[in-house]
N, C-alpha and C. Protein backbone atom coordinates (compact mmCIF):
# COMPACT_ATOMS: atom_id res chain seq x y z
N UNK A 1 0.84 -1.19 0.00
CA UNK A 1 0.00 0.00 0.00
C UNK A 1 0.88 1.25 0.00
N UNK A 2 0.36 2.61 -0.43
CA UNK A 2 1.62 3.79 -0.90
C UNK A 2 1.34 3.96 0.67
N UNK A 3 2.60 4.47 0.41
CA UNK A 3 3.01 5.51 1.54
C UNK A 3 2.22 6.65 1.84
N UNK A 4 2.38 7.32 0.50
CA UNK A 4 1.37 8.67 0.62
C UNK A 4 -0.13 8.24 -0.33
N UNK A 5 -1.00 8.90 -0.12
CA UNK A 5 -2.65 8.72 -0.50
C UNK A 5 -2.65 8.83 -1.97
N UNK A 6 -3.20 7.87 -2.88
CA UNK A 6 -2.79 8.00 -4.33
C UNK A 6 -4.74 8.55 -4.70
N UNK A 7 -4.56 9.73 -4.56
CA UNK A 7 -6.16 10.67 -4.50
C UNK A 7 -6.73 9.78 -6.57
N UNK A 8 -7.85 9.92 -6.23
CA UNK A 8 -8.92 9.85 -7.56
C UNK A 8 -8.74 11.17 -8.44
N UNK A 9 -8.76 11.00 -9.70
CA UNK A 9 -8.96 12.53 -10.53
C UNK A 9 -10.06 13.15 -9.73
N UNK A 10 -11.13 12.64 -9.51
CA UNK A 10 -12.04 13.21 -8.72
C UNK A 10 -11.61 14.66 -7.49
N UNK A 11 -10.38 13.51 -6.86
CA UNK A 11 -10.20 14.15 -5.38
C UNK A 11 -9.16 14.82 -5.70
N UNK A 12 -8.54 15.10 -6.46
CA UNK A 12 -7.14 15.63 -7.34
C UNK A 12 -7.57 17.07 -6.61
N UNK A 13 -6.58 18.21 -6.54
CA UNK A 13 -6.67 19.25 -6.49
C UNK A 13 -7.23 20.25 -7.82
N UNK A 14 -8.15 21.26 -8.09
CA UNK A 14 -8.70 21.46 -8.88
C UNK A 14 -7.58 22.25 -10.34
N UNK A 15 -6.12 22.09 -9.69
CA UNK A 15 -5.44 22.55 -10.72
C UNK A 15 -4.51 21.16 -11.68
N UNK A 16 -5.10 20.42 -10.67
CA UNK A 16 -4.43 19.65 -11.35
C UNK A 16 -5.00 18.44 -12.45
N UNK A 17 -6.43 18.79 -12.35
CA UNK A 17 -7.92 18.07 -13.10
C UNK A 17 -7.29 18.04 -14.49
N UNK A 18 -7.41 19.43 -15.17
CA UNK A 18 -7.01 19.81 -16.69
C UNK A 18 -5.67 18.21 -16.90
N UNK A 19 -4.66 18.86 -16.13
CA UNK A 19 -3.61 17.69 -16.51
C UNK A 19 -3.85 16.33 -16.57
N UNK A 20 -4.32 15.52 -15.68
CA UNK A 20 -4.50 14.84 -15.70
C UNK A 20 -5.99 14.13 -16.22
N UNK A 21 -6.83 15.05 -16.65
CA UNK A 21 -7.54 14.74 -17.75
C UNK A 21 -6.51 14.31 -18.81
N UNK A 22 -5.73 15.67 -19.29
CA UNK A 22 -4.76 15.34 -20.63
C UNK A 22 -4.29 14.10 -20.78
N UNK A 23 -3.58 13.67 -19.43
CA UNK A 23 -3.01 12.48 -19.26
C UNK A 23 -4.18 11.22 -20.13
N UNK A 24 -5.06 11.35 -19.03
CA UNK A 24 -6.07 10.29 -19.68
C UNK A 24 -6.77 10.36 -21.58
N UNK A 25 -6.68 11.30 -21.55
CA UNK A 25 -6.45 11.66 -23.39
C UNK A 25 -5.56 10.85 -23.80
N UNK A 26 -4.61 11.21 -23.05
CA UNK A 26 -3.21 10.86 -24.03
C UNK A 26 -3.22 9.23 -24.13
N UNK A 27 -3.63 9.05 -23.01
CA UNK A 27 -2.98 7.11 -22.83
C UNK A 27 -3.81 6.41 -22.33
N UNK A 28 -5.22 7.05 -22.17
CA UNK A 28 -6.61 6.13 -22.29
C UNK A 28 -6.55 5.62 -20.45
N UNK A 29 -5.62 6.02 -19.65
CA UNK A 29 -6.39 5.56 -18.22
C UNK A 29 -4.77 6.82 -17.33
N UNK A 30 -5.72 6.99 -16.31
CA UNK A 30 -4.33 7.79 -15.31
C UNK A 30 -3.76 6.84 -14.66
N UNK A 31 -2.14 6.82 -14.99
CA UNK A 31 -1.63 6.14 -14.02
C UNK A 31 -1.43 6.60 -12.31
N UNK A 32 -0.97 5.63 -11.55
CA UNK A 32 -1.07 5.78 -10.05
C UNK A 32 -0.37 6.86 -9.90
N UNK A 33 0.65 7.14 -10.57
CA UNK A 33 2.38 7.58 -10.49
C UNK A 33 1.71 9.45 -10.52
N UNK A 34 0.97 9.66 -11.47
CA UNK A 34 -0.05 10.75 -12.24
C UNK A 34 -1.01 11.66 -11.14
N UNK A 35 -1.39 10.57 -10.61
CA UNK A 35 -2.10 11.29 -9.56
C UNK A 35 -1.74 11.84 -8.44
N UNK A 36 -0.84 10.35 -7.87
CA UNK A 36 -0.04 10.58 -6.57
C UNK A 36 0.95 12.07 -6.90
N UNK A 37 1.56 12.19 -7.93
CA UNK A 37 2.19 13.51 -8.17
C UNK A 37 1.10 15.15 -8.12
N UNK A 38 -0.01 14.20 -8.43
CA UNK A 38 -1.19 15.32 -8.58
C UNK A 38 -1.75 16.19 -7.36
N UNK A 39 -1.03 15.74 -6.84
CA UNK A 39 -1.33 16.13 -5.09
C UNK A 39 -0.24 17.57 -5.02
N UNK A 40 0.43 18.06 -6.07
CA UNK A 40 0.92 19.12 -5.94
C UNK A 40 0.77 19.74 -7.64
N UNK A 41 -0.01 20.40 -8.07
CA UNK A 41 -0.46 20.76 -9.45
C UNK A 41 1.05 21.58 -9.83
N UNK A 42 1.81 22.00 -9.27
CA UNK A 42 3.01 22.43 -9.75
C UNK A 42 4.34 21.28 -10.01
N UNK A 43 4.15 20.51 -9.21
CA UNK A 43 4.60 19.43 -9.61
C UNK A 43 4.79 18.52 -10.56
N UNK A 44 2.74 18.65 -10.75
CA UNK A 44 3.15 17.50 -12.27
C UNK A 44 2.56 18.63 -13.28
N UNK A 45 2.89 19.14 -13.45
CA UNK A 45 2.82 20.38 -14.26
C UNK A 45 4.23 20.35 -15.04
N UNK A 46 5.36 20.50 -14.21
CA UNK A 46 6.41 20.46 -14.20
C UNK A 46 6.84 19.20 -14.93
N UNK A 47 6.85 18.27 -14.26
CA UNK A 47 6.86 16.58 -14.76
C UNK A 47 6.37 16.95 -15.91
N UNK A 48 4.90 16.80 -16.37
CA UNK A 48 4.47 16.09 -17.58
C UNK A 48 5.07 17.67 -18.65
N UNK A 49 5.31 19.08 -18.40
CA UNK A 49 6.23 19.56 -19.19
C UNK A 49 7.60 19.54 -19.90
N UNK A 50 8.45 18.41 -18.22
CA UNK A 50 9.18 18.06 -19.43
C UNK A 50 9.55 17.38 -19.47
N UNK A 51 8.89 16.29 -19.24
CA UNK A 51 8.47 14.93 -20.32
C UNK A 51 7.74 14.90 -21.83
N UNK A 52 7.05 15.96 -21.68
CA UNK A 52 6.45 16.42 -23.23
C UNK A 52 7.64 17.40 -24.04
N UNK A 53 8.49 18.03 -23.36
CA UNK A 53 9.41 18.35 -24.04
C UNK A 53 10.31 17.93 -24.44
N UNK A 54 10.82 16.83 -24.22
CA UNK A 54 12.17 15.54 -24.51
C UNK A 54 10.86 14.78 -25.21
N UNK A 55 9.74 14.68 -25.33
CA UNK A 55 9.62 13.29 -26.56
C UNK A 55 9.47 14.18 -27.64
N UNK A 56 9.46 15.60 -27.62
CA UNK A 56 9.62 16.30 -29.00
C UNK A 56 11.27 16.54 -29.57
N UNK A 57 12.02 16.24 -28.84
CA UNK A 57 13.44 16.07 -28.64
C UNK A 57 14.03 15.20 -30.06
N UNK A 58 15.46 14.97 -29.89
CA UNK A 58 16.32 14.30 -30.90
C UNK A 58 16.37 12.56 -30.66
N UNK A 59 15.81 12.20 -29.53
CA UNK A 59 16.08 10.68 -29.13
C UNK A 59 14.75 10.44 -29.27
N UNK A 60 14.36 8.84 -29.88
CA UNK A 60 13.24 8.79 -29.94
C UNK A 60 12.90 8.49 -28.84
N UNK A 61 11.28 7.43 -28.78
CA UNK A 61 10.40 6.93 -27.80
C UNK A 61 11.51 5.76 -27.52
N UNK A 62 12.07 4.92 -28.66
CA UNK A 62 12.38 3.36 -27.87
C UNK A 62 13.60 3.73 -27.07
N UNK A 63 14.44 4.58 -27.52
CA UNK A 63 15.74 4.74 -26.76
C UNK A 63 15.65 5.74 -25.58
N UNK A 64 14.40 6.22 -25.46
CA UNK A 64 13.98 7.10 -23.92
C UNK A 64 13.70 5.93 -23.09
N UNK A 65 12.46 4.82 -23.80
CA UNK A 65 12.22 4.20 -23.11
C UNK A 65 13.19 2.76 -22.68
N UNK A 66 14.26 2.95 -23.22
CA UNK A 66 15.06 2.14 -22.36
C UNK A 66 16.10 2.77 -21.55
N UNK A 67 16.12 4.28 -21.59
CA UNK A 67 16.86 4.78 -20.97
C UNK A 67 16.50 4.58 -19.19
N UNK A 68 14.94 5.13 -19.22
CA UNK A 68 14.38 4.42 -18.18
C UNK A 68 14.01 3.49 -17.77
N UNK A 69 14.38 2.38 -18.24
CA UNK A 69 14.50 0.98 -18.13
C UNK A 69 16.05 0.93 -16.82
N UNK A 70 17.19 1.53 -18.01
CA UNK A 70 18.17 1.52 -16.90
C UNK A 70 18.04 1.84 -16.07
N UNK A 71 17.61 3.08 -15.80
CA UNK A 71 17.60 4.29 -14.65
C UNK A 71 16.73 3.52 -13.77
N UNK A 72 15.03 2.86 -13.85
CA UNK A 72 14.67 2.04 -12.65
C UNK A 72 15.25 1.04 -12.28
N UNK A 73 15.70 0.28 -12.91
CA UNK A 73 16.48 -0.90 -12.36
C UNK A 73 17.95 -0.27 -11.17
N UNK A 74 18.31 0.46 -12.62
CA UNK A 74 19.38 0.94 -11.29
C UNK A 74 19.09 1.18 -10.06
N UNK A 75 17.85 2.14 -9.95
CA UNK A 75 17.26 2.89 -8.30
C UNK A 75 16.52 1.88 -8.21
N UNK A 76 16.16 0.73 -8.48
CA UNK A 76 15.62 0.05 -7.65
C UNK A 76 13.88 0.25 -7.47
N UNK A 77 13.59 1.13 -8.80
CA UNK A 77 12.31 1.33 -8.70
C UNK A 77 11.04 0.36 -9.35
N UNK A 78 10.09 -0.21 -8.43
CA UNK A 78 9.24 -1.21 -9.07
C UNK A 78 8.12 -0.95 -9.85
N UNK A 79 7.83 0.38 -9.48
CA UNK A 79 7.05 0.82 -9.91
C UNK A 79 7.30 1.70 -11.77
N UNK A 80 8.57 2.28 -11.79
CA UNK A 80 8.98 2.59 -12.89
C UNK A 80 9.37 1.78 -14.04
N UNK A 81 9.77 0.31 -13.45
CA UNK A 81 10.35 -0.84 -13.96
C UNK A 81 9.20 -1.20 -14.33
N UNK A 82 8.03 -1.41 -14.17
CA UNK A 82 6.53 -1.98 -14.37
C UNK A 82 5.94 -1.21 -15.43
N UNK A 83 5.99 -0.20 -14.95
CA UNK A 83 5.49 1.02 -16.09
C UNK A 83 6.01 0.66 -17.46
N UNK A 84 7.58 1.31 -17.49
CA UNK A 84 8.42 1.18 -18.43
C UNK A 84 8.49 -0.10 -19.23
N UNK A 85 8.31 -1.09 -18.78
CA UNK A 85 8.20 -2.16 -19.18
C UNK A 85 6.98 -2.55 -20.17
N UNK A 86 5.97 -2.00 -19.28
CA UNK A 86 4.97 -2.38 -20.63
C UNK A 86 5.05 -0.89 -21.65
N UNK A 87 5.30 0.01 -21.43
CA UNK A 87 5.38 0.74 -22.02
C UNK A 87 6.63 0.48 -23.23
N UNK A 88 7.68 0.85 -22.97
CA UNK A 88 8.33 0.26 -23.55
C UNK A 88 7.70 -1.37 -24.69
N UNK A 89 7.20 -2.22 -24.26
CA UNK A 89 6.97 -3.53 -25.32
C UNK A 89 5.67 -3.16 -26.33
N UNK A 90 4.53 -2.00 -25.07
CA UNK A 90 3.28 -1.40 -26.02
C UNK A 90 3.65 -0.13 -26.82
N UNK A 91 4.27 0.26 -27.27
CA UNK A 91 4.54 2.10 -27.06
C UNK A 91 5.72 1.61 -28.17
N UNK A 92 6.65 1.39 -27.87
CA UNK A 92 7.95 1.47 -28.22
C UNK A 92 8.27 0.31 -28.89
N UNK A 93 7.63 -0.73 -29.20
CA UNK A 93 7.63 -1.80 -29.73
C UNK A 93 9.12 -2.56 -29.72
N UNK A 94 9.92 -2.96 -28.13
CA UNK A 94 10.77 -2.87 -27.79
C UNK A 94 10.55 -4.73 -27.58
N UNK A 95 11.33 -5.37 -27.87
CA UNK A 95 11.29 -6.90 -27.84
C UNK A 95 12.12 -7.04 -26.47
N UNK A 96 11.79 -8.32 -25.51
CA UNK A 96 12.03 -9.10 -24.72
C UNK A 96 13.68 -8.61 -24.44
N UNK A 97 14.52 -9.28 -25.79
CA UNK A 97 16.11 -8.89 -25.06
C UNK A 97 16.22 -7.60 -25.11
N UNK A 98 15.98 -6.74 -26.30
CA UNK A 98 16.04 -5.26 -25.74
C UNK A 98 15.77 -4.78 -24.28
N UNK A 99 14.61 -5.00 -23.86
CA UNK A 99 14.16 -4.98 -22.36
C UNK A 99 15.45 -5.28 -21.46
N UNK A 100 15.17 -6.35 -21.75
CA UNK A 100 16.52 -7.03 -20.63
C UNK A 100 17.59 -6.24 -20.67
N UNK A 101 18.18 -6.28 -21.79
CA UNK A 101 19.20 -5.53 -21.96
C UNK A 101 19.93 -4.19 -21.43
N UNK A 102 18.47 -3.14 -21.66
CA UNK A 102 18.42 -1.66 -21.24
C UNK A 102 18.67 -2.34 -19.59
N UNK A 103 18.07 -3.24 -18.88
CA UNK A 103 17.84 -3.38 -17.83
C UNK A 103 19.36 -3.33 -16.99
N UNK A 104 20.31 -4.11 -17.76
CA UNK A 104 21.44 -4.71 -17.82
C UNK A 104 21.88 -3.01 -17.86
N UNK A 105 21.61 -2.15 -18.36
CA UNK A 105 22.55 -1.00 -19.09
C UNK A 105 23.26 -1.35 -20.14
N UNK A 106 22.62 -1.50 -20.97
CA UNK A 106 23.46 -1.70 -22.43
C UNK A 106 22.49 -2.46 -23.35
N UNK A 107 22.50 -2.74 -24.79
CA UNK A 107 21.66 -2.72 -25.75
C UNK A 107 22.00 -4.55 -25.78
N UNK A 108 21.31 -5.06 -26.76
CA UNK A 108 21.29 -6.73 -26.58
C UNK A 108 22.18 -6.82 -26.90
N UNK A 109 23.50 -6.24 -27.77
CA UNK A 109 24.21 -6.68 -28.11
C UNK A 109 25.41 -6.78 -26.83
N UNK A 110 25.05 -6.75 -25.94
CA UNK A 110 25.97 -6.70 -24.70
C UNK A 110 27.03 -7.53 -24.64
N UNK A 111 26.90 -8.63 -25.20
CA UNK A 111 27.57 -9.47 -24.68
C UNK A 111 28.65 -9.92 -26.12
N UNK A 112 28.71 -9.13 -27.31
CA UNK A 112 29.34 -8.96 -28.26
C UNK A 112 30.97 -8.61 -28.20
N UNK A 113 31.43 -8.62 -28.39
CA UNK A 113 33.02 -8.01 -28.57
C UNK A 113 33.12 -6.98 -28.13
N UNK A 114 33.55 -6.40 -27.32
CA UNK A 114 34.12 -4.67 -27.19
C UNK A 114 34.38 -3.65 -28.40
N UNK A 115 35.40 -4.54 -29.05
CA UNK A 115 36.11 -3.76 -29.90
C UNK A 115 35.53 -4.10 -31.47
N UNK A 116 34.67 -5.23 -31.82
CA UNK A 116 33.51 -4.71 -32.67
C UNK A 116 32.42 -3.83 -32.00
N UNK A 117 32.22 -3.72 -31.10
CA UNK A 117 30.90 -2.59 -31.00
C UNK A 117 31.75 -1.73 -31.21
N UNK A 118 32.70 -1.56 -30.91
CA UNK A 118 33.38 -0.03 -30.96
C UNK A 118 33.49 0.70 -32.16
N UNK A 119 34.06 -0.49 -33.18
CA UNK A 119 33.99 -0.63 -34.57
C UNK A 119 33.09 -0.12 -35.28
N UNK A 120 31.78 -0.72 -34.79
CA UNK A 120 30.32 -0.85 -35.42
C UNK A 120 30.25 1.12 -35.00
N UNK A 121 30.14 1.08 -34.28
CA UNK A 121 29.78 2.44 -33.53
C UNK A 121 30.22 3.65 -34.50
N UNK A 122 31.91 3.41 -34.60
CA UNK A 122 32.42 4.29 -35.15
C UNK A 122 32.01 4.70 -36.65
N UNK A 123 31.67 3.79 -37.40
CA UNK A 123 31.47 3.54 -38.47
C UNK A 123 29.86 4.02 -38.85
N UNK A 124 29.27 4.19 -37.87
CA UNK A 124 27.96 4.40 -38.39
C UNK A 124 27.37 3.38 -38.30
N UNK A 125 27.45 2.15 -37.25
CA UNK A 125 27.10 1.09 -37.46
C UNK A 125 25.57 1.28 -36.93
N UNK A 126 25.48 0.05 -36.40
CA UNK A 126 24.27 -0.35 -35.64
C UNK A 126 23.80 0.34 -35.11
N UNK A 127 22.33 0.41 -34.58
CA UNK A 127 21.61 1.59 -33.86
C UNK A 127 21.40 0.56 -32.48
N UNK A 128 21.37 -0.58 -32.42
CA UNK A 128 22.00 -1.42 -31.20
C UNK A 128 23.07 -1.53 -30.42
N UNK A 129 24.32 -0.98 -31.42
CA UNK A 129 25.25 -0.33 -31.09
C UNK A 129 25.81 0.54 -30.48
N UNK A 130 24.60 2.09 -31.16
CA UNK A 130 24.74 3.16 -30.49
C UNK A 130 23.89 3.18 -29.37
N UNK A 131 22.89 2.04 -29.47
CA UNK A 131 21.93 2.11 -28.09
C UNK A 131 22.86 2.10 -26.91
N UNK A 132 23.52 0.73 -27.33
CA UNK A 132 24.71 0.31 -26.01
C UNK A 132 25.18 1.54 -25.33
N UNK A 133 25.76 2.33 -26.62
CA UNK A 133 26.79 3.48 -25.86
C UNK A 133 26.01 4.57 -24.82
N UNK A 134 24.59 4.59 -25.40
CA UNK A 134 23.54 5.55 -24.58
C UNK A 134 23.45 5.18 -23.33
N UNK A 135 23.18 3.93 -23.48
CA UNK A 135 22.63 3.45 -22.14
C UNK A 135 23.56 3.42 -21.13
N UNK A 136 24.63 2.81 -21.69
CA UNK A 136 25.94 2.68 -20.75
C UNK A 136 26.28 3.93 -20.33
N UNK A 137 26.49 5.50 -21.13
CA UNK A 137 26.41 6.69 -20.32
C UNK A 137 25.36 6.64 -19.53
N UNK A 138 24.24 6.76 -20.24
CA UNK A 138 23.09 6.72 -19.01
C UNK A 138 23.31 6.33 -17.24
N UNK A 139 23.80 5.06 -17.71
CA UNK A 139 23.97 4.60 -16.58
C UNK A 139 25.22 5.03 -15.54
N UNK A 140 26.12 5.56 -16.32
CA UNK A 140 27.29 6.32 -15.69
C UNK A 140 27.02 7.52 -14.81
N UNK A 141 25.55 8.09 -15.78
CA UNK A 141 25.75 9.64 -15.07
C UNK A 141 24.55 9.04 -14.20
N UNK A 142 24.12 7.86 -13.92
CA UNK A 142 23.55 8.07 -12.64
C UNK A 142 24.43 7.51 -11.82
N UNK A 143 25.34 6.59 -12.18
CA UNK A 143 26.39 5.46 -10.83
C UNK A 143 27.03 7.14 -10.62
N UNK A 144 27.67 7.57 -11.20
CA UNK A 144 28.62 8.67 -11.43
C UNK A 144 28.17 10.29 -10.77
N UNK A 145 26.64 9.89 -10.70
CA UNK A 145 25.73 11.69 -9.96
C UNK A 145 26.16 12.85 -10.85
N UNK A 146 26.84 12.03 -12.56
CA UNK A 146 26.62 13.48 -13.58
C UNK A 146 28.45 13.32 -13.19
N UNK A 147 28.80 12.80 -12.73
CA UNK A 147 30.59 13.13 -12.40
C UNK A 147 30.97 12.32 -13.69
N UNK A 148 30.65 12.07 -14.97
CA UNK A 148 30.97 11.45 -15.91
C UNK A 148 32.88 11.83 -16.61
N UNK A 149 33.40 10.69 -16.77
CA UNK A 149 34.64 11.68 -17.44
C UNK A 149 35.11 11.46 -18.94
N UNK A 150 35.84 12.20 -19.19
CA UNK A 150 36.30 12.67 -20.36
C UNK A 150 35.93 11.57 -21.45
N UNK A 151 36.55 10.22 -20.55
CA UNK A 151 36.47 8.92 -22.11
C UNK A 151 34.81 8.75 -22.04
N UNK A 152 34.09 9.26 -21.21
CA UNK A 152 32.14 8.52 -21.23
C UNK A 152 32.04 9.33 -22.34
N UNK A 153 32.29 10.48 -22.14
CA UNK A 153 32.12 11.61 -23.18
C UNK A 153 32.50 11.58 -24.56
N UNK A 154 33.40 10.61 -24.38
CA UNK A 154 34.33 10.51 -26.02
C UNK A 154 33.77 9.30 -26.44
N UNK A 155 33.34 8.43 -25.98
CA UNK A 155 33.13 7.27 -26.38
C UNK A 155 31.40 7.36 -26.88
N UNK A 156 31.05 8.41 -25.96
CA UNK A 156 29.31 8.34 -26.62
C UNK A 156 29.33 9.09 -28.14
N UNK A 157 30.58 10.65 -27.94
CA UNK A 157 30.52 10.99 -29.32
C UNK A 157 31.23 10.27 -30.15
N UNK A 158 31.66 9.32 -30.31
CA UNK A 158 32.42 8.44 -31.15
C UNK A 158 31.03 7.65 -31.65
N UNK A 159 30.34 7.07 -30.80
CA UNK A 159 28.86 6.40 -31.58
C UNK A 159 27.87 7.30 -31.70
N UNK A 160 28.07 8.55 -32.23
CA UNK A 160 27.47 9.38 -32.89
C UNK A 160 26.66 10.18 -32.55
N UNK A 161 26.78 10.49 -31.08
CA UNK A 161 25.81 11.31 -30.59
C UNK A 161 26.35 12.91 -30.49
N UNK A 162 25.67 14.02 -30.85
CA UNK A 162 26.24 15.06 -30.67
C UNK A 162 25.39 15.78 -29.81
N UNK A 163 26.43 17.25 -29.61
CA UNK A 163 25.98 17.83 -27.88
C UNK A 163 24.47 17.67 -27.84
N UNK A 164 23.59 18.25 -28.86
CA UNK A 164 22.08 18.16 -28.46
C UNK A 164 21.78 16.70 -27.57
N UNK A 165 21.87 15.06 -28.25
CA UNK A 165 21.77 14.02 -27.57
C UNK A 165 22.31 14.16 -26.34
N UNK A 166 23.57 14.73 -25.93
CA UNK A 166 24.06 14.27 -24.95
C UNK A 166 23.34 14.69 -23.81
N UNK A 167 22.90 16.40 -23.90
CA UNK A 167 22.17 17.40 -23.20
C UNK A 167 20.49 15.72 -22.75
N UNK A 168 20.49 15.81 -23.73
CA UNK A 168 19.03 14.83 -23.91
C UNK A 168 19.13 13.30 -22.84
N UNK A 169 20.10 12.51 -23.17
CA UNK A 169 20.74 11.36 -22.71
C UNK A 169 20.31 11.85 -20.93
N UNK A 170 20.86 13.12 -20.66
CA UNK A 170 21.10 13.56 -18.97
C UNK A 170 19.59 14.11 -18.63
N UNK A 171 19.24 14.76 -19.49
CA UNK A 171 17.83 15.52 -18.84
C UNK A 171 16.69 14.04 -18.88
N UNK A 172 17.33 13.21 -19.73
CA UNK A 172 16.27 12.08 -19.45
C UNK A 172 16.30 10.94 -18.82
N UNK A 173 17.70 10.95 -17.98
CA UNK A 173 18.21 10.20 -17.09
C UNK A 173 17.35 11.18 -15.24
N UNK A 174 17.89 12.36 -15.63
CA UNK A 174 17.12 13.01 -14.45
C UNK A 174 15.94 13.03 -14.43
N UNK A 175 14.95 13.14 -15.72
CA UNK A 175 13.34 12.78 -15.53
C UNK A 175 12.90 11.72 -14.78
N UNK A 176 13.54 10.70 -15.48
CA UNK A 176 12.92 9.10 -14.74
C UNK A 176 13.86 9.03 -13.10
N UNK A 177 14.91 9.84 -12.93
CA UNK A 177 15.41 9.58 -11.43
C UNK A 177 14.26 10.37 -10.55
N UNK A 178 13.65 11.80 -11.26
CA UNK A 178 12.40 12.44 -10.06
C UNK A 178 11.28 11.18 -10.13
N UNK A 179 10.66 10.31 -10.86
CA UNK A 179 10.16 9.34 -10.63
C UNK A 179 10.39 8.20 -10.26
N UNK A 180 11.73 8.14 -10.05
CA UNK A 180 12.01 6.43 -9.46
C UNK A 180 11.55 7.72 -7.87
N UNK A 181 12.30 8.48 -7.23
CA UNK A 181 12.37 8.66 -6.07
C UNK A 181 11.36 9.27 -5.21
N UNK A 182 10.14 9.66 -6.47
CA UNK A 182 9.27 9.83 -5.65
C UNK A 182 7.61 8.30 -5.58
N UNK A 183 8.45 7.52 -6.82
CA UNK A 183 7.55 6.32 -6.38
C UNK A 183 8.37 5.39 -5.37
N UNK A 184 9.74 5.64 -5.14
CA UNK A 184 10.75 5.11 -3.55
C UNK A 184 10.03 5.50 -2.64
N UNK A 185 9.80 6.40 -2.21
CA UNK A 185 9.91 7.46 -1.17
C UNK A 185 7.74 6.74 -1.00
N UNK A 186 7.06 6.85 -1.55
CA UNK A 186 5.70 6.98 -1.12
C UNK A 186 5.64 5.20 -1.51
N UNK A 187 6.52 4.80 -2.20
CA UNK A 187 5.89 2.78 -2.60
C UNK A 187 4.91 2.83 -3.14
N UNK A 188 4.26 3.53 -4.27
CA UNK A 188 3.29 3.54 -5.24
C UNK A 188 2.67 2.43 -5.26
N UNK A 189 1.50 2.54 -5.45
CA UNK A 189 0.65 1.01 -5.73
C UNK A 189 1.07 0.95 -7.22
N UNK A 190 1.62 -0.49 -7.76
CA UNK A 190 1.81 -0.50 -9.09
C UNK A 190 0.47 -0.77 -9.70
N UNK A 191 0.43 -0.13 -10.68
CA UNK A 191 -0.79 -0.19 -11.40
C UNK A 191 -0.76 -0.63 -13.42
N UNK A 192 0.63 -1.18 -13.13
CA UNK A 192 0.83 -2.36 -14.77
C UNK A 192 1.29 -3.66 -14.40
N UNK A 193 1.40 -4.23 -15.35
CA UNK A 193 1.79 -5.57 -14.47
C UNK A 193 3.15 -5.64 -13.87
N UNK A 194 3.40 -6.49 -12.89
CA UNK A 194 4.38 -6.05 -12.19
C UNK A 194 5.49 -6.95 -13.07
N UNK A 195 6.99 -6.61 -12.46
CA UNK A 195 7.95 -6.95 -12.94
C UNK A 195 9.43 -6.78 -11.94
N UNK A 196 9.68 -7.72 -11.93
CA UNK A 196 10.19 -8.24 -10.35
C UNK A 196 11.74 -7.42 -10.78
N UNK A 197 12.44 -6.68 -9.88
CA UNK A 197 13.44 -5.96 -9.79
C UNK A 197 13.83 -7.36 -9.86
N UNK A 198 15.53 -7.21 -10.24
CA UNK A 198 16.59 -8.08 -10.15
C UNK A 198 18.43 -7.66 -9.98
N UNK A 199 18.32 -6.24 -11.02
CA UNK A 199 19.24 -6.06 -11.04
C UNK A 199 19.85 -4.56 -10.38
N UNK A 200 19.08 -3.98 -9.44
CA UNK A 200 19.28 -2.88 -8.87
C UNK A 200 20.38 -2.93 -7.91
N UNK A 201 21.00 -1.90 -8.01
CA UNK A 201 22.91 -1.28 -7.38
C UNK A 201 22.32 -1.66 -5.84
């Protein structure tokens, strides 16, 4: 059961109705995560602004949505991991090892050669490739709190990401960290199917 009271659109504060109507526009039911944030209309005001501003961004839906794939697993969030998960397989049309993978921090090809992905990367290769390199920053600048160094930096622009992505890679690593920690912090009732943490720091 949450921690904190996960209110009805009903019981929502009256500024925060409009939004989370939108919400339910957008994706046909409010999630738990939606409301429970709704309990401060500046809050998810904030949230769903810029979250609507990064999916108009340079990275698409599948590589956001495994970005936060990493990012809950990492924090340990069940509720984001659940979400993301079906989202990610409905939304993003993201297959089984992809999933896993992002989960892992790094793209399916994980378990490939070093120095062919590196290859692949450089070259313009694979977009499994360059997933790897995303995710694996991803996951740096959260092990890392953004203290990323010089080679994370060189190695993501080497698989082809330039400053706009990179800016993108971090602001969407910090989106899904204000939601792993505020579905930590209250234990959200999950409300997709669940999906059992395994690999959290």
């Amino acid at each position: 059961m949450s921690r904190i009271a996960i209110p009805t659109v009903e019981q929502a504060p009256a500024a925060s109705k409009p939004l989370l109507d939108a919400v339910h526009k957008q994706l046909g039911v409010v999630p738990n995560l939606m409301k429970l944030v709704g309990h401060s209309p500046a809050a998810l005001e904030g949230y769903l602004s810029l979250n609507g501003a990064l999916a108009k961004g340079v990275l698409d839906s599948a590589l956001r949505e495994r970005i936060a794939l990493t990012i809950a697993e990492f924090n340990g969030c069940e509720y984001c991991l659940a979400a993301h998960t079906y989202l990610g397989k409905n939304l993003a049309k993201l297959n089984e090892s992809e999933i896993l993978a992002a989960r892992e921090g790094g793209s399916s090809e994980a378990k490939a050669d070093a120095a062919l992905r590196f290859l692949a990367a450089r070259e313009g290769g694979s977009s499994e490739a360059k997933a790897d390199a995303a995710l694996r920053f991803a996951r740096r600048v959260a092990s890392e709190h953004g203290r990323v160094s010089d080679a994370d930096l060189a190695a993501l622009r080497t698989a082809g990401f330039d400053d706009a992505s990179i800016i993108e890679i971090v602001l969407n690593v910090a989106l899904n960290v204000l939601t792993n920690y505020v579905n930590n912090v209250a234990l959200t009732d999950v409300d997709f199917p669940k999906v059992a943490l395994r690999l959290a720091a």
